[in-house]
Protein backbone atom coordinates (compact mmCIF):
# COMPACT_ATOMS: atom_id res chain seq x y z
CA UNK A 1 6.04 23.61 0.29
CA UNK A 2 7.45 21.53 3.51
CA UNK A 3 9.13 18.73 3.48
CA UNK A 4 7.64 15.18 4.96
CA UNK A 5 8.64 13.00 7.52
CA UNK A 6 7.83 9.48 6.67
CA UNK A 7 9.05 8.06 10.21
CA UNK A 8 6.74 11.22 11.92
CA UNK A 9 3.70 10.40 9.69
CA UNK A 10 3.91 6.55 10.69
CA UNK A 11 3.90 7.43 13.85
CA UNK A 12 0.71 9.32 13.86
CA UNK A 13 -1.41 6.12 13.74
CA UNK A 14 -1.39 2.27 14.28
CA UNK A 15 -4.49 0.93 12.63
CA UNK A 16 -3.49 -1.35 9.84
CA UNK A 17 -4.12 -1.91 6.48
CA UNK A 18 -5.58 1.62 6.37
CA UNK A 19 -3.06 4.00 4.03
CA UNK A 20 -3.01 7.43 5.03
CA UNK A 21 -2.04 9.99 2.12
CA UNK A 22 0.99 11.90 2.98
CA UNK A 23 1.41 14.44 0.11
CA UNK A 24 -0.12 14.23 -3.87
CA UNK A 25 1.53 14.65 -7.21
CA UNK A 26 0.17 14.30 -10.64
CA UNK A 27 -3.17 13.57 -9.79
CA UNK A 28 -2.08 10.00 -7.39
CA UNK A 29 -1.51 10.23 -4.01
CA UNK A 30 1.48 9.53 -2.15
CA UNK A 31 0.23 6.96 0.83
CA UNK A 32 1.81 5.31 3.68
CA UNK A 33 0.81 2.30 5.43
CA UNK A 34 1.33 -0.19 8.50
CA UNK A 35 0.54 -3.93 7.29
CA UNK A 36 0.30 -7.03 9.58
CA UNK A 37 -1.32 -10.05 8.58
CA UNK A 38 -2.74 -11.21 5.21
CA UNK A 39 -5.08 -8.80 3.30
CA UNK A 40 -7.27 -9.84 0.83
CA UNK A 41 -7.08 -10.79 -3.21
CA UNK A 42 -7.75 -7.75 -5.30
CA UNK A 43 -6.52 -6.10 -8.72
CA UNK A 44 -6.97 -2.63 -10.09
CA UNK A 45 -8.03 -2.66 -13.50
CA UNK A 46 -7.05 0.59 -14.18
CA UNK A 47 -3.77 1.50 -12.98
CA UNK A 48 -0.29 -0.10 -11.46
CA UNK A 49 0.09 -0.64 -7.75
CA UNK A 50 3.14 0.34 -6.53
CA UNK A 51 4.79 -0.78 -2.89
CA UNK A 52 8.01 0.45 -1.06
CA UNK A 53 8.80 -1.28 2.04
CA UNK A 54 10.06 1.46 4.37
CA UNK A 55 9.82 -1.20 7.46
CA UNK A 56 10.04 -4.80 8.05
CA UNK A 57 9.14 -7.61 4.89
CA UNK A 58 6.25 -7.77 3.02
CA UNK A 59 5.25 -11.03 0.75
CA UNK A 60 2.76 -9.91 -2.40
CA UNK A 61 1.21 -13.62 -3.56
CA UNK A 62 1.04 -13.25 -7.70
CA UNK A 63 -1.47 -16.29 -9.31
CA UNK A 64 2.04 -17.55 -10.58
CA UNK A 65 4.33 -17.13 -7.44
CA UNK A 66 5.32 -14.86 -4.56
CA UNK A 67 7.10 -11.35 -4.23
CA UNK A 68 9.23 -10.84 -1.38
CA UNK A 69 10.07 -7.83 -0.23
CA UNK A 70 12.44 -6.15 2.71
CA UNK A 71 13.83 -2.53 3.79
CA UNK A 72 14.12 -0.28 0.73
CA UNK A 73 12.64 -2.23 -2.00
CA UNK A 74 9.73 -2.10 -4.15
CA UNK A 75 7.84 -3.22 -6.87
CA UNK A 76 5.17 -2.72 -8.84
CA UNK A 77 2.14 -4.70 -9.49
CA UNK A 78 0.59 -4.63 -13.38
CA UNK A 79 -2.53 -3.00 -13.70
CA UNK A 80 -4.83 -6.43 -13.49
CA UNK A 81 -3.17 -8.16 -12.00
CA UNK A 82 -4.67 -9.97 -8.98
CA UNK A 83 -2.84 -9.74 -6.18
CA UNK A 84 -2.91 -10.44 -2.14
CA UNK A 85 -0.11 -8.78 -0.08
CA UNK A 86 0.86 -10.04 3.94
CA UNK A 87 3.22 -9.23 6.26
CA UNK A 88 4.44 -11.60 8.97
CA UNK A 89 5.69 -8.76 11.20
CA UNK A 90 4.43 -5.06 11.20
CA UNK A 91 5.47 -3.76 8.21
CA UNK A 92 5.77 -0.16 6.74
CA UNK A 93 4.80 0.70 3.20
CA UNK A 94 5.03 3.40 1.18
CA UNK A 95 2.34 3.46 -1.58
CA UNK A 96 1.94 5.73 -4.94
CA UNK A 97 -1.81 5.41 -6.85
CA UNK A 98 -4.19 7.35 -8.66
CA UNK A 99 -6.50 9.10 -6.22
CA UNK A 100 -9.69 8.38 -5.89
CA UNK A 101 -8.29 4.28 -5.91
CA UNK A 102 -9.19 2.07 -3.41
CA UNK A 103 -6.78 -0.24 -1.49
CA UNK A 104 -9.03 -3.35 -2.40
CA UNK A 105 -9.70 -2.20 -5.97
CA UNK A 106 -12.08 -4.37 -7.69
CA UNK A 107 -12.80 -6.07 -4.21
CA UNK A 108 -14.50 -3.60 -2.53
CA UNK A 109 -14.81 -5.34 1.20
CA UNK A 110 -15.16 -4.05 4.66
CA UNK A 111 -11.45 -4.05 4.22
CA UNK A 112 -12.26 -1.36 2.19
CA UNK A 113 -10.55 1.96 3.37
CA UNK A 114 -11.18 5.63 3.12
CA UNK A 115 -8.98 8.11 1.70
CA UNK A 116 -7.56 10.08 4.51
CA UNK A 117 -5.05 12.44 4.37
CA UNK A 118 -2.87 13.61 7.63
């Protein structure tokens, strides 16, 4: 068992939008994720999506409002509910899911990501 570095993991890669599994518990993985830009509508029918924002603001548009986000807080997205997060500014995430769930759930897209581990 070793402990993680979030900040050393981060900076390990700079592609966005692309989360990169970190450690795994219960069957989800633990992600983390560099954001810029607006990513695409999307909603997992079959499980919550959860964001913490390690670094900089991230805005998650809801089809009855918007989310906002800064340093050291999170929320969690209902399972169905559709969903389209952007980030002004490069922005650091933190991410807990089932694994095997993609990042664009029932939108699968060239957006579409990989599971990768580092």
């Amino acid at each position: 068992m070793d402990a993680v570095n979030l900040a050393e993991k981060l900076a390990l890669f700079d592609d966005r939008w692309a989360p990169k599994i970190v450690a795994e518990m219960n069957g989800h993985k633990i992600a983390v994720v560099k954001v810029q830009g607006e990513f695409i509508w999307h909603e997992h029918a079959e499980s919550d999506d959860f964001f913490l924002v390690l670094g900089g603001r991230l805005a998650i548009d809801l089809p009855d409002g918007t989310v906002e986000l800064g340093p050291g807080e999170l929320v969690v997205v209902p399972r169905g509910v559709q969903h389209r997060p952007r980030a002004a500014e490069l922005t650091e995430l933190l991410l807990i899911e089932p694994l095997g769930t993609a990042n664009t759930g029932d939108a699968p897209s060239d957006r579409t990501a990989p599971e990768e581990r580092l």
